[in-house]
PDB file of N, CA and C in Angstrom:
ATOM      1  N   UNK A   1     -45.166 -42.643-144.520  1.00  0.00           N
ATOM      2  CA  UNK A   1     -44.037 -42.727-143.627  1.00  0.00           C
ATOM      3  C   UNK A   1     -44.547 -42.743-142.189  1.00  0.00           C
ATOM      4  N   UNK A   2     -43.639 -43.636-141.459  1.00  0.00           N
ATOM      5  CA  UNK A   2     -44.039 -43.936-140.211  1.00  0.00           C
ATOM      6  C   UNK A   2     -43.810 -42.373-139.253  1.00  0.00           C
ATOM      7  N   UNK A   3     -44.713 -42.098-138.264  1.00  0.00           N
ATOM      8  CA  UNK A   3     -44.262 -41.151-136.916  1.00  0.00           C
ATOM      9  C   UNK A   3     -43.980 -41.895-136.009  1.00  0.00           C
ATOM     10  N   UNK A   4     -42.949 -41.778-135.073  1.00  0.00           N
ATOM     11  CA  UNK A   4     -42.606 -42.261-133.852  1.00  0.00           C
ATOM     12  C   UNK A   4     -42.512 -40.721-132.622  1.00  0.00           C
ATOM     13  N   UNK A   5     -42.791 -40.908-132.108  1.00  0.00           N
ATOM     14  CA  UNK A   5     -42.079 -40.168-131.123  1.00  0.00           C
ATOM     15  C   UNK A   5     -41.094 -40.146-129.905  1.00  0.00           C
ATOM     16  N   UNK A   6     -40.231 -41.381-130.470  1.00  0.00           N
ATOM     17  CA  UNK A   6     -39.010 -41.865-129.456  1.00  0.00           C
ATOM     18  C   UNK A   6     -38.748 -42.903-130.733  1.00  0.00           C
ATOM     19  N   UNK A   7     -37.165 -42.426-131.512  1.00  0.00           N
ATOM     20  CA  UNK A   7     -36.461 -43.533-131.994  1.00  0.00           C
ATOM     21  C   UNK A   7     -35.440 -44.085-130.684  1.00  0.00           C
ATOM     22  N   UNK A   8     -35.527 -45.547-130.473  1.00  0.00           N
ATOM     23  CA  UNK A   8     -34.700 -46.162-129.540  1.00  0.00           C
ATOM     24  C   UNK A   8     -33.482 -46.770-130.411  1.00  0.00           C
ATOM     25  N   UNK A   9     -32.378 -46.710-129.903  1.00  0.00           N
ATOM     26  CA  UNK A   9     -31.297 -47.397-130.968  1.00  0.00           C
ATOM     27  C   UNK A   9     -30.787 -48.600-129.985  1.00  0.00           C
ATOM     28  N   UNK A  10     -30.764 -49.372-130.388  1.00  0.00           N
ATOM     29  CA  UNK A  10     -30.084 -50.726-129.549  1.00  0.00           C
ATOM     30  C   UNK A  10     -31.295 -50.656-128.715  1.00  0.00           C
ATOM     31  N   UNK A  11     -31.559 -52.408-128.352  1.00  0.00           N
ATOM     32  CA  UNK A  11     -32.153 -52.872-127.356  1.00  0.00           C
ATOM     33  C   UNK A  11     -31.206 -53.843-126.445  1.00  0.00           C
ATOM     34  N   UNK A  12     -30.111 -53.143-126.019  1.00  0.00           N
ATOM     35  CA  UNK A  12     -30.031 -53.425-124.882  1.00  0.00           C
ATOM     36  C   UNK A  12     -30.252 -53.232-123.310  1.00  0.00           C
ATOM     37  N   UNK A  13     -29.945 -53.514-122.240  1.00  0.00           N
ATOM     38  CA  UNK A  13     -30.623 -52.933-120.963  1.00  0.00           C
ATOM     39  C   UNK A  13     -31.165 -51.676-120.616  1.00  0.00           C
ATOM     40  N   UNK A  14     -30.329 -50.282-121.277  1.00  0.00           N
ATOM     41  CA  UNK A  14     -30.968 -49.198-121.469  1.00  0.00           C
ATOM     42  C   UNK A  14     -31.861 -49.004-122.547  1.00  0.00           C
ATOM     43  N   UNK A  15     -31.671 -49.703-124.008  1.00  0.00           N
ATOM     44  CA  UNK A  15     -32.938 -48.916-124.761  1.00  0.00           C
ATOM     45  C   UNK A  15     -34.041 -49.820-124.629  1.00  0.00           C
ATOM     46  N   UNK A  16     -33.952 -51.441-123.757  1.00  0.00           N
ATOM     47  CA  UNK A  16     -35.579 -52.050-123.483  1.00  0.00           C
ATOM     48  C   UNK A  16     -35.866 -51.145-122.813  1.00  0.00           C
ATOM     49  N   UNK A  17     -35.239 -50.647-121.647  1.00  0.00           N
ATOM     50  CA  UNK A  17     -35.919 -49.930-120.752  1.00  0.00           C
ATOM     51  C   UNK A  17     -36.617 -48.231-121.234  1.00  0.00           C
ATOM     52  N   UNK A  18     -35.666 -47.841-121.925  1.00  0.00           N
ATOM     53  CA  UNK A  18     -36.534 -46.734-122.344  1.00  0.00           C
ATOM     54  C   UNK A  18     -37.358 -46.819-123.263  1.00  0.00           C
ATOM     55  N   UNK A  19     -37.462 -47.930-124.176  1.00  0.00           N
ATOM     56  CA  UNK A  19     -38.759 -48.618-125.125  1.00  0.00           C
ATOM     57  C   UNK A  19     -39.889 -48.007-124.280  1.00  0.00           C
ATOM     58  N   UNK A  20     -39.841 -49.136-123.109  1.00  0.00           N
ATOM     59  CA  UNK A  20     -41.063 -50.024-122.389  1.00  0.00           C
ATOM     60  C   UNK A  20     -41.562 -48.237-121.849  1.00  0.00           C
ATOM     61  N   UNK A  21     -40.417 -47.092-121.154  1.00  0.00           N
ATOM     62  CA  UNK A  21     -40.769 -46.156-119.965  1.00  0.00           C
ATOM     63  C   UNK A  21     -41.935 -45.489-121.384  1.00  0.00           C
ATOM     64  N   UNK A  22     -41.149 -44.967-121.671  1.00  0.00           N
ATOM     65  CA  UNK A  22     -41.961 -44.547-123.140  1.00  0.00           C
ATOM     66  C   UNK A  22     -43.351 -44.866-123.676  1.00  0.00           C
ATOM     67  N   UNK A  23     -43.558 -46.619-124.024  1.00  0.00           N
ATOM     68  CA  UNK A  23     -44.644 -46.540-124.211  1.00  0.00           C
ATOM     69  C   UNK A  23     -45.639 -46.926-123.335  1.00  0.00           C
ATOM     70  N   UNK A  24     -45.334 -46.991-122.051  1.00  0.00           N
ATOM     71  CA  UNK A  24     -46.326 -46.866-120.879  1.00  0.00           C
ATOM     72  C   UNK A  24     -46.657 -45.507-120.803  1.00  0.00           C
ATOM     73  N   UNK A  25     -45.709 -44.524-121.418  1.00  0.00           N
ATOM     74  CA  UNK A  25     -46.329 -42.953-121.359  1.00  0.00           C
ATOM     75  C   UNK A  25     -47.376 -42.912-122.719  1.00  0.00           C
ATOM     76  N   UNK A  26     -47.611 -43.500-123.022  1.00  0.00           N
ATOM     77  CA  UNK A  26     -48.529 -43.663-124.558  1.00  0.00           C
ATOM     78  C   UNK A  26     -47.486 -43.023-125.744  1.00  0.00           C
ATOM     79  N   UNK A  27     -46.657 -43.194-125.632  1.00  0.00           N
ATOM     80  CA  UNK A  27     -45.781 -43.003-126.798  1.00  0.00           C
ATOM     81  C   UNK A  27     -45.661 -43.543-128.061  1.00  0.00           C
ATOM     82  N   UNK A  28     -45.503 -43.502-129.046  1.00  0.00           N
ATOM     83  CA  UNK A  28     -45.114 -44.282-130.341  1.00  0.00           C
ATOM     84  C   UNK A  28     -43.762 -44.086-130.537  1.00  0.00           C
ATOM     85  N   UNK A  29     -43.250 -45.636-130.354  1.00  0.00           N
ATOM     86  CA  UNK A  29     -41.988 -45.906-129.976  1.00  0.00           C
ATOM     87  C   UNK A  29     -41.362 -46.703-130.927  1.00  0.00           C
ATOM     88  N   UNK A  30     -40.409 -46.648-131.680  1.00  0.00           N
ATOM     89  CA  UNK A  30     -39.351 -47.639-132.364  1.00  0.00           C
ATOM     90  C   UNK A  30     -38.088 -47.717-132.082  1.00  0.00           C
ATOM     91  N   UNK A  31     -37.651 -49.262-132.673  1.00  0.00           N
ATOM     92  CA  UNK A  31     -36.453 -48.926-132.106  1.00  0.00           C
ATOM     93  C   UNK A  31     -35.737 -49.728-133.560  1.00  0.00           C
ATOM     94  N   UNK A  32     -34.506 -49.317-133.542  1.00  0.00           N
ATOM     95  CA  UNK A  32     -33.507 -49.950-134.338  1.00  0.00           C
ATOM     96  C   UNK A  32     -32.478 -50.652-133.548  1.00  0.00           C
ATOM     97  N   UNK A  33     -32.290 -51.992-134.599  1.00  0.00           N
ATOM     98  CA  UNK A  33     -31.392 -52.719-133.599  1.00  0.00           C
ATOM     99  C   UNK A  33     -30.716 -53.947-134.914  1.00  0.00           C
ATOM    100  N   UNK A  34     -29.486 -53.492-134.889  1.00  0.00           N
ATOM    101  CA  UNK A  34     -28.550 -54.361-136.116  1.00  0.00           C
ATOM    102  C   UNK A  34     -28.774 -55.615-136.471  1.00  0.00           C
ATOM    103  N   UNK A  35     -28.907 -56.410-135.200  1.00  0.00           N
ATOM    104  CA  UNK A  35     -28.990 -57.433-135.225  1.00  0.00           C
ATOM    105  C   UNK A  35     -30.706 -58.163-135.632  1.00  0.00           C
ATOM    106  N   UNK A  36     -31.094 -59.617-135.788  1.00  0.00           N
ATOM    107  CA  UNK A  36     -31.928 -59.716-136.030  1.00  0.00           C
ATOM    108  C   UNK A  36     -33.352 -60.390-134.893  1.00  0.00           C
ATOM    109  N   UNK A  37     -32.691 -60.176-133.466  1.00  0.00           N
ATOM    110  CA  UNK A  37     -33.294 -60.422-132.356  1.00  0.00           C
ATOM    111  C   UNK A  37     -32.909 -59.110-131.312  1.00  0.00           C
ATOM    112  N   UNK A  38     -33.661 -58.953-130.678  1.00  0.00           N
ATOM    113  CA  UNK A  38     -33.743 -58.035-129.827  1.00  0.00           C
ATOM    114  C   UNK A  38     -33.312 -58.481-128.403  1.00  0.00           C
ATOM    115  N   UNK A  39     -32.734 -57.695-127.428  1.00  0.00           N
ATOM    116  CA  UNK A  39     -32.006 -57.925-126.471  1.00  0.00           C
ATOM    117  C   UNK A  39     -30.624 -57.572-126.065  1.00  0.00           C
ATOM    118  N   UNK A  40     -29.844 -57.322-126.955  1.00  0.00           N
ATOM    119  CA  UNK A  40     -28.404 -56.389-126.998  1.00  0.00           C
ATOM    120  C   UNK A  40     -27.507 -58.427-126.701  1.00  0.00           C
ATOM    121  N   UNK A  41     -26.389 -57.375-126.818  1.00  0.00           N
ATOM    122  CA  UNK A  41     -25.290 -58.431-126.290  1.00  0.00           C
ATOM    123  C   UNK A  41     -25.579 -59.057-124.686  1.00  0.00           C
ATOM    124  N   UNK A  42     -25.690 -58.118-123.833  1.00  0.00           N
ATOM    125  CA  UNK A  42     -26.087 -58.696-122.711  1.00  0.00           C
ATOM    126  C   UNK A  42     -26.682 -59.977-123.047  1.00  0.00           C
ATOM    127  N   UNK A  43     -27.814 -59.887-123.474  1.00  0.00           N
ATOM    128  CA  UNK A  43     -29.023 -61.345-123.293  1.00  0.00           C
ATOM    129  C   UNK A  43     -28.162 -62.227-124.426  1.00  0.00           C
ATOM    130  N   UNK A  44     -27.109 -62.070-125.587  1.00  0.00           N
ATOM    131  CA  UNK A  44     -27.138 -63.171-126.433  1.00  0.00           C
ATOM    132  C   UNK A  44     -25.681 -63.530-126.134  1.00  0.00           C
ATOM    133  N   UNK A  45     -24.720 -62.795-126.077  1.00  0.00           N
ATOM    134  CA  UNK A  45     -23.453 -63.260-125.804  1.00  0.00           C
ATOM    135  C   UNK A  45     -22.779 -62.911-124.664  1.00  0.00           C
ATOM    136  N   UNK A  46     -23.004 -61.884-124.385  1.00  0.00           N
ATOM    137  CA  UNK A  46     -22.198 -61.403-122.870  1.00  0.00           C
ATOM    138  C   UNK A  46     -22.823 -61.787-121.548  1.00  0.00           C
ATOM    139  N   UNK A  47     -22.999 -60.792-120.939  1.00  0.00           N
ATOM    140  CA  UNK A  47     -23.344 -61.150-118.993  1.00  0.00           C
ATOM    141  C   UNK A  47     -24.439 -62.525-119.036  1.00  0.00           C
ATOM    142  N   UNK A  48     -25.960 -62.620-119.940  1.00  0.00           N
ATOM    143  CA  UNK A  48     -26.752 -63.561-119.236  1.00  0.00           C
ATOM    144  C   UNK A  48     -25.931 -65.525-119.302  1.00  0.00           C
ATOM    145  N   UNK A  49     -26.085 -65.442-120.921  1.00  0.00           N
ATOM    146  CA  UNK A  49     -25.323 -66.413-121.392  1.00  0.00           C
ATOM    147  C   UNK A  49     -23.759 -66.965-120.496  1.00  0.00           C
ATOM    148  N   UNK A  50     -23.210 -65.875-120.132  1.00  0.00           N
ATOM    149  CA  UNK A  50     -21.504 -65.992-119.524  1.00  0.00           C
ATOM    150  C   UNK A  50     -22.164 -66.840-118.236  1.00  0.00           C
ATOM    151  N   UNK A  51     -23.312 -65.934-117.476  1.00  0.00           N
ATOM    152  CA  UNK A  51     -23.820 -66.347-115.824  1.00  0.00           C
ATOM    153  C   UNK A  51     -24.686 -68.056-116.044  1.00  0.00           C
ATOM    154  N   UNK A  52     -24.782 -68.095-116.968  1.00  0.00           N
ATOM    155  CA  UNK A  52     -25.634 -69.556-117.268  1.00  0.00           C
ATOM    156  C   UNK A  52     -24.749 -70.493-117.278  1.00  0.00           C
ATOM    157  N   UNK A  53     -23.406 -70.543-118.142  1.00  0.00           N
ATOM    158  CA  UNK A  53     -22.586 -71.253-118.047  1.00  0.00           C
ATOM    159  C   UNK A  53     -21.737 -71.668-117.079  1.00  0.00           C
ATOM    160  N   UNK A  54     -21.736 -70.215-116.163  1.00  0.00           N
ATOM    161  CA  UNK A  54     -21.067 -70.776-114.911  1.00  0.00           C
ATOM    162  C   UNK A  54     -21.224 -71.208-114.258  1.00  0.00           C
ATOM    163  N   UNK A  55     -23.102 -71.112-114.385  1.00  0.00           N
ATOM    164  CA  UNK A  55     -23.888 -72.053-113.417  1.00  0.00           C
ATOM    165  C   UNK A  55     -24.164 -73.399-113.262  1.00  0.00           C
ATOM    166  N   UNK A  56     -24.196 -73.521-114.630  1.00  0.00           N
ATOM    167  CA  UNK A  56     -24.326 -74.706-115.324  1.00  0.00           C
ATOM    168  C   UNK A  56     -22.622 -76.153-115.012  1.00  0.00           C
ATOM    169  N   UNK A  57     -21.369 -75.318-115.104  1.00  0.00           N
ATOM    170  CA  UNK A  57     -20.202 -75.755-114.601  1.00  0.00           C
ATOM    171  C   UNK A  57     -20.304 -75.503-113.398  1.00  0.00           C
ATOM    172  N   UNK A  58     -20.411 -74.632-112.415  1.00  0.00           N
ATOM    173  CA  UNK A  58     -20.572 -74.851-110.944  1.00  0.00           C
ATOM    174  C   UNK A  58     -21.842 -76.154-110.371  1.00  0.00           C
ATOM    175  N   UNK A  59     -22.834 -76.218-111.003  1.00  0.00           N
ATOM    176  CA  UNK A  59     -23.911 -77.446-111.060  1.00  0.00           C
ATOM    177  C   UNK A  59     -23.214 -78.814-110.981  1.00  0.00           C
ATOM    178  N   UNK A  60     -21.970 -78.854-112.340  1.00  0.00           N
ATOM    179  CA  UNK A  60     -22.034 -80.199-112.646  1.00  0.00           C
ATOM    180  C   UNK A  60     -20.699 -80.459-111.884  1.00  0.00           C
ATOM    181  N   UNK A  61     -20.089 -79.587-111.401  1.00  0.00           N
ATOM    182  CA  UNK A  61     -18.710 -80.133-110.503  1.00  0.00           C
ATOM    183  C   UNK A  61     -19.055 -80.114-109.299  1.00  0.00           C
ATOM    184  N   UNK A  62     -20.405 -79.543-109.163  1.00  0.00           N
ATOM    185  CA  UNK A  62     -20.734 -80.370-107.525  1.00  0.00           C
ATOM    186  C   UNK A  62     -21.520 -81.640-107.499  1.00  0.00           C
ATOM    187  N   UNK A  63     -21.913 -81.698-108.332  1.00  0.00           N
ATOM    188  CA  UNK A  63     -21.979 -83.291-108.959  1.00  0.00           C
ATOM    189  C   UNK A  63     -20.879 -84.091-108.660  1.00  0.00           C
ATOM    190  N   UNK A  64     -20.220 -83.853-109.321  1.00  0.00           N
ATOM    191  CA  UNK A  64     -19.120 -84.620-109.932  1.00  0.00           C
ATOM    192  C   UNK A  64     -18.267 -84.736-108.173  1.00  0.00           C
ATOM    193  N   UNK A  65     -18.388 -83.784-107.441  1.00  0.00           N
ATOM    194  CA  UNK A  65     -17.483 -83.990-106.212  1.00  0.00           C
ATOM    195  C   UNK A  65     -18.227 -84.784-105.123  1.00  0.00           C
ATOM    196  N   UNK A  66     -19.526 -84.781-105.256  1.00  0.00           N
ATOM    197  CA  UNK A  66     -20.276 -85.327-104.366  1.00  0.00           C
ATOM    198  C   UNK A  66     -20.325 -86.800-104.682  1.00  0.00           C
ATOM    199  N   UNK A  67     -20.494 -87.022-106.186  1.00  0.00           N
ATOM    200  CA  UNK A  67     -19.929 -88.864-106.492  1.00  0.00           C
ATOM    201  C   UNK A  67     -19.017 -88.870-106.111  1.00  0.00           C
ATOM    202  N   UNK A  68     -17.595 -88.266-105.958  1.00  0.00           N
ATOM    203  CA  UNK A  68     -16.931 -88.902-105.561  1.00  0.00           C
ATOM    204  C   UNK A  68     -16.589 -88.881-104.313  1.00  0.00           C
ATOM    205  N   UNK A  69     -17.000 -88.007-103.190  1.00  0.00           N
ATOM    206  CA  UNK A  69     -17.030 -88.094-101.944  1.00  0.00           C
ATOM    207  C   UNK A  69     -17.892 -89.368-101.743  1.00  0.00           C
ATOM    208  N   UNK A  70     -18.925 -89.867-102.305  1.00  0.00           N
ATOM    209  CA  UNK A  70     -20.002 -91.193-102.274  1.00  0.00           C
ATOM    210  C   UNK A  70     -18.932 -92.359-102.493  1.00  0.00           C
ATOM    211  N   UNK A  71     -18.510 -92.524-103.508  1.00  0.00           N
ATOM    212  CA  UNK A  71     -17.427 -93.442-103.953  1.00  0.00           C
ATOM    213  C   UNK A  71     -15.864 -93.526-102.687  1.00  0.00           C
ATOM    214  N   UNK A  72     -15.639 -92.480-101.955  1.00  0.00           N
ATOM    215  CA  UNK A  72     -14.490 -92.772-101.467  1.00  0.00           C
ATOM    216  C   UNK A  72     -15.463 -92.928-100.027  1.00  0.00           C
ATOM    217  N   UNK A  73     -16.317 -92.746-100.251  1.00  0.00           N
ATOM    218  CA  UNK A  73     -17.154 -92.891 -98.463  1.00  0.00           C
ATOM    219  C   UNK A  73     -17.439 -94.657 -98.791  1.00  0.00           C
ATOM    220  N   UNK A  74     -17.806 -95.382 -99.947  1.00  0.00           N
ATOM    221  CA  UNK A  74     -18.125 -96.916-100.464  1.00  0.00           C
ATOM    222  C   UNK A  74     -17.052 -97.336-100.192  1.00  0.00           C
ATOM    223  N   UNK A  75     -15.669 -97.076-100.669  1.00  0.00           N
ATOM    224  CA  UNK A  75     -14.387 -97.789-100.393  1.00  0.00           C
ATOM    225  C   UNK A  75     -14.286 -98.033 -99.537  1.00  0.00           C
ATOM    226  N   UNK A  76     -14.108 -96.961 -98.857  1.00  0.00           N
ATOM    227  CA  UNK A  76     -13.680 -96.614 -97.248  1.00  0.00           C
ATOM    228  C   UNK A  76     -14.418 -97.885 -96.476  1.00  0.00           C
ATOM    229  N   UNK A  77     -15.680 -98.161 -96.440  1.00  0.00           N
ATOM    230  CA  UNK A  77     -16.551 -98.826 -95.749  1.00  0.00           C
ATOM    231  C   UNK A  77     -16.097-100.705 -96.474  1.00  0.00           C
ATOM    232  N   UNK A  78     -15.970-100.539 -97.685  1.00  0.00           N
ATOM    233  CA  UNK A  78     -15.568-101.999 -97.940  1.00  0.00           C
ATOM    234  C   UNK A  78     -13.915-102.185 -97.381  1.00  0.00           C
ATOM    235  N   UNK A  79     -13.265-101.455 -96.888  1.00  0.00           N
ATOM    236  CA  UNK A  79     -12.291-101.393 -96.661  1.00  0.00           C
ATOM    237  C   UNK A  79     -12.229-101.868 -95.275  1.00  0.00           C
ATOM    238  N   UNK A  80     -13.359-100.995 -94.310  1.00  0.00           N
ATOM    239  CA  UNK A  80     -13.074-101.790 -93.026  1.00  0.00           C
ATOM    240  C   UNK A  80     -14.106-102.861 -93.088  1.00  0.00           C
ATOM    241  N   UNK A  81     -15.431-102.958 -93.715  1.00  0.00           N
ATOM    242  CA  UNK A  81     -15.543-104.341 -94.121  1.00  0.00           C
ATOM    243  C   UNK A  81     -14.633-105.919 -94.446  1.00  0.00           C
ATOM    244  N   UNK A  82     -13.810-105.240 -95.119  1.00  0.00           N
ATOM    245  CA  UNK A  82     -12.959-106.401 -95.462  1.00  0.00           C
ATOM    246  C   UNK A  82     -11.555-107.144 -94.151  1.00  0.00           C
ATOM    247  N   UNK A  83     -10.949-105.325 -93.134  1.00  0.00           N
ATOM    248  CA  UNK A  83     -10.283-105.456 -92.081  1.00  0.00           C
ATOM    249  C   UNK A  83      -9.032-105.472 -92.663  1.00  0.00           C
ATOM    250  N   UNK A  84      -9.453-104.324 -93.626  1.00  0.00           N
ATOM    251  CA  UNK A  84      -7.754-104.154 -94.662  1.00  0.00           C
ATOM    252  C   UNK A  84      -6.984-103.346 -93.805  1.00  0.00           C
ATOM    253  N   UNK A  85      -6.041-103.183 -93.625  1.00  0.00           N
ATOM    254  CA  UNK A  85      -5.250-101.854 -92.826  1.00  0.00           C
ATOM    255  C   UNK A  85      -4.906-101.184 -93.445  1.00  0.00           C
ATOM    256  N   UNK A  86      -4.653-101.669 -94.769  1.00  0.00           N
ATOM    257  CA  UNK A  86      -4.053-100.329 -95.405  1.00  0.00           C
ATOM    258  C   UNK A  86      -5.232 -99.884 -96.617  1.00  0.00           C
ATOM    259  N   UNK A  87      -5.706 -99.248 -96.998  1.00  0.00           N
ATOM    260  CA  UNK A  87      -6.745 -99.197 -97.831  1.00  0.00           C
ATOM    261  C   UNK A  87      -6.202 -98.824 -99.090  1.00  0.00           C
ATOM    262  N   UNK A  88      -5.026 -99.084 -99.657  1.00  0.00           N
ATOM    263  CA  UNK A  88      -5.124 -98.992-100.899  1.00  0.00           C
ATOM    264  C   UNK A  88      -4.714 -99.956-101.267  1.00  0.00           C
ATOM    265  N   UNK A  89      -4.877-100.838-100.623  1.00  0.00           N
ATOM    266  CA  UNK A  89      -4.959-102.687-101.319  1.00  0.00           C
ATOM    267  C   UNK A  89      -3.814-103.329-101.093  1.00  0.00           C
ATOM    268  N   UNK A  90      -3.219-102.376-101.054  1.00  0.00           N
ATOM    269  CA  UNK A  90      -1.244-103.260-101.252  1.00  0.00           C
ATOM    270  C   UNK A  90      -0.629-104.224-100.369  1.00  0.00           C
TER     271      UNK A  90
END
């Protein structure tokens, strides 16, 4: 049978951290954790994952606004190119 001298339960933000404080003290350290990756909810479904996605949608709608500020800045210019007055063609 195994000795530990620190069971850690969950590895999320508090038990990585008391893992790691632990075995920098030379500890023999385990931890239990339900799932079959380590990291808690934080790292797989909650806060990191949530902040990636928003980043990822804040990324692509400034994309998406900057084509079209490009596209209405192109009109605009074929518009007085052409000596339209009214620029929506009519």
């Amino acid at each position: 049978m195994a000795h530990y001298d620190l069971l850690v339960i969950g590895t999320g933000p508090a038990g990585q951290k008391a893992a790691v404080q632990a075995a920098k003290l030379g500890k023999h350290v385990g931890i239990i954790e339900r799932k079959e990756m380590v990291g808690g909810v934080c790292i797989h479904t909650g806060t990191i994952p949530s902040k990636s996605l928003r980043e990822a949608v804040l990324a692509r709608m400034e994309t998406v606004n900057e084509s079209s500020e490009t596209q209405a800045e192109e009109d605009m210019t074929a518009t007085e190119v052409r000596g339209d007055s009214d620029p929506s063609g009519l």
